[in-house]
Protein backbone atom coordinates (compact mmCIF):
# COMPACT_ATOMS: atom_id res chain seq x y z
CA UNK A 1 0.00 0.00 0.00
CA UNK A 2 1.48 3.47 -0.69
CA UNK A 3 2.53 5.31 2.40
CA UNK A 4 0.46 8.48 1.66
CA UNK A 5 -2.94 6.46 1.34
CA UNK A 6 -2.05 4.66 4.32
CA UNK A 7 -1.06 8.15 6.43
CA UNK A 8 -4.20 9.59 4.80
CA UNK A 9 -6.73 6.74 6.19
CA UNK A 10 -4.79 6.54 9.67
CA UNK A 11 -4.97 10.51 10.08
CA UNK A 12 -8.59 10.68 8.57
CA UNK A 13 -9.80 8.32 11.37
CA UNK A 14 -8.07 9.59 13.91
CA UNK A 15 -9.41 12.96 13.07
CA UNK A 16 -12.98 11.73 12.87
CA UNK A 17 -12.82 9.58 15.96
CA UNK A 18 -11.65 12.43 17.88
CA UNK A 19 -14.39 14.64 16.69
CA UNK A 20 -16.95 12.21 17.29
CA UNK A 21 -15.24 11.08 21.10
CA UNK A 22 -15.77 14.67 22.03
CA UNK A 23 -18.89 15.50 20.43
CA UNK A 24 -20.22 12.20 22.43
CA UNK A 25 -18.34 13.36 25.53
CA UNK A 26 -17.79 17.21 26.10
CA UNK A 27 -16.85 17.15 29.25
CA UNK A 28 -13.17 15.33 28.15
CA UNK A 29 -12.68 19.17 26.59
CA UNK A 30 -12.89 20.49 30.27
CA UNK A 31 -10.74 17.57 31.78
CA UNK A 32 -7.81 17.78 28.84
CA UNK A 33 -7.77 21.36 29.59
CA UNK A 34 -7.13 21.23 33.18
CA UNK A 35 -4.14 18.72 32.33
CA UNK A 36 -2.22 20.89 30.81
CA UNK A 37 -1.79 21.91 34.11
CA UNK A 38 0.34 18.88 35.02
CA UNK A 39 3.82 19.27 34.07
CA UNK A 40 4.33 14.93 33.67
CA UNK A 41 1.24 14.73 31.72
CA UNK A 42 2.46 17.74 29.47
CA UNK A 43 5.92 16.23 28.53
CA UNK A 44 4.09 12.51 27.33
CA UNK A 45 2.43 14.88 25.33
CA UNK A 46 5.55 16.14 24.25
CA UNK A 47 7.40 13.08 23.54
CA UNK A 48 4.28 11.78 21.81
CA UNK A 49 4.20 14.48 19.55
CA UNK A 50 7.85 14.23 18.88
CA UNK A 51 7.55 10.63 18.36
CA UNK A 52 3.89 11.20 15.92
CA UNK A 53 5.52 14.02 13.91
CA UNK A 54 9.06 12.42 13.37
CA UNK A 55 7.57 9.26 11.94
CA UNK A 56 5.17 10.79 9.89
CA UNK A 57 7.92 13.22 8.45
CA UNK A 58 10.58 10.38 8.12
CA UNK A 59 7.75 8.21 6.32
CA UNK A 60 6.13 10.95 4.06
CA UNK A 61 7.48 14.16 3.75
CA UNK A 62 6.22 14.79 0.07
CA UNK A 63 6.11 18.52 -0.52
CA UNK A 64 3.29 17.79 -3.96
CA UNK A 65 0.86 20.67 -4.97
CA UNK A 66 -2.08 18.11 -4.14
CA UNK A 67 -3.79 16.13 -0.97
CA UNK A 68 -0.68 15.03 -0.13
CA UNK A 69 0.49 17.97 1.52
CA UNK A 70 -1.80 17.37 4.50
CA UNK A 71 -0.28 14.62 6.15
CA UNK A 72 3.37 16.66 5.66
CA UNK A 73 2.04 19.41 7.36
CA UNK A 74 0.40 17.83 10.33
CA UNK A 75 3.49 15.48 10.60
CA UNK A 76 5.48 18.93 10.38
CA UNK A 77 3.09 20.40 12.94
CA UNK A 78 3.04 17.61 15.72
CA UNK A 79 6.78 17.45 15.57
CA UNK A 80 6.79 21.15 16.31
CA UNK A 81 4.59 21.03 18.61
CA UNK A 82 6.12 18.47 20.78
CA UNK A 83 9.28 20.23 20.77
CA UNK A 84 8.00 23.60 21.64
CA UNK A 85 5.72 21.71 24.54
CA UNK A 86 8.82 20.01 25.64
CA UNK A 87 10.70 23.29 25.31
CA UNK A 88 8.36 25.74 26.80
CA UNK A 89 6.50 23.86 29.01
CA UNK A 90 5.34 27.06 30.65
CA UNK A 91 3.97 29.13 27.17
CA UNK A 92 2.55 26.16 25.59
CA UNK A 93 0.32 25.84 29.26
CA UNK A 94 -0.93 29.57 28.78
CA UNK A 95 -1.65 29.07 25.07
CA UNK A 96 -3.66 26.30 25.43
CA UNK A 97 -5.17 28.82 28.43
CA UNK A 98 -6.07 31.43 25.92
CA UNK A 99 -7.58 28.94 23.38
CA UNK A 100 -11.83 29.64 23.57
CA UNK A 101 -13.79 26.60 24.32
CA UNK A 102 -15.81 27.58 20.72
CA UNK A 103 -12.45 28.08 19.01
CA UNK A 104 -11.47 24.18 20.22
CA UNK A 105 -14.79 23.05 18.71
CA UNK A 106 -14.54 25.57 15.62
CA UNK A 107 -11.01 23.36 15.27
CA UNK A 108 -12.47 19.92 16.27
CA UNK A 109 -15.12 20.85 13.12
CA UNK A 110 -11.91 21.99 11.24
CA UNK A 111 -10.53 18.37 11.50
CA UNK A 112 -13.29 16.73 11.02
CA UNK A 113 -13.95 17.97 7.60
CA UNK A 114 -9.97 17.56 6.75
CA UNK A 115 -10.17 13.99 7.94
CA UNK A 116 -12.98 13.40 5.30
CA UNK A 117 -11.16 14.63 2.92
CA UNK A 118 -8.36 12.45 3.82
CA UNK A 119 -10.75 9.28 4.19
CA UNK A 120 -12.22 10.28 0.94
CA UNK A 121 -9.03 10.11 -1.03
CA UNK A 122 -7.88 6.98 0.43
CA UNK A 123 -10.89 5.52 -0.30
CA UNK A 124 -11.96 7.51 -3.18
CA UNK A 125 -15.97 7.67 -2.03
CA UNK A 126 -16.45 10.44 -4.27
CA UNK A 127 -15.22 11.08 -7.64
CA UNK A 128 -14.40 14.93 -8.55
């Protein structure tokens, strides 16, 4: 199977299982929030996201004018993100503070709709 059909159903699923665990649970926003409080729990995030992005980057990191690009950029992004969480413990804590509870599900809605897209071209459900 090629990698980027592969990346593209594993990140499309993740992104719509996520969506769908918090639209079934809300509460889980309130509770990941209030972990970012907790320095251990913040550098497993970390290292997670270190470990999620450097795979992803090492396994696809196809810079193509087409779908493609997704998974490079969220790879990109994770990896990024772990390392500035890892980093800055302290700011990454007080930006997920600032973030807006309707922003988070503005961005849950945001992924949602990018992990059909990725589901749809792995699978290609819809011709266009």
């Amino acid at each position: 199977m090629d990698i980027s059909l592969f990346l593209a159903k594993f990140w499309g699923w993740f992104f719509i299982l996520f969506f769908s665990l918090f639209l079934l649970y809300p509460k889980r926003i309130k509770q990941m929030f209030a972990f970012a409080e907790d320095d251990k729990f913040m550098i497993i995030l970390s290292i997670f996201g270190i470990l999620i992005g450097l795979l992803n980057i090492l396994a696809h990191n196809i810079w193509a004018k087409d779908w493609r690009i997704i998974i490079t950029l969220f790879g990109w992004f994770s990896l990024l993100k772990g390392i500035s969480q890892f980093a800055f413990p302290g700011f990454a804590t007080k930006w997920i503070w600032n973030i807006d509870f309707k922003w988070f599900q503005f961005l849950l809605f945001l992924l949602f709709i990018v992990g059909l897209i990725l589901l749809n071209q792995a699978y290609q459900l819809v011709q266009y």
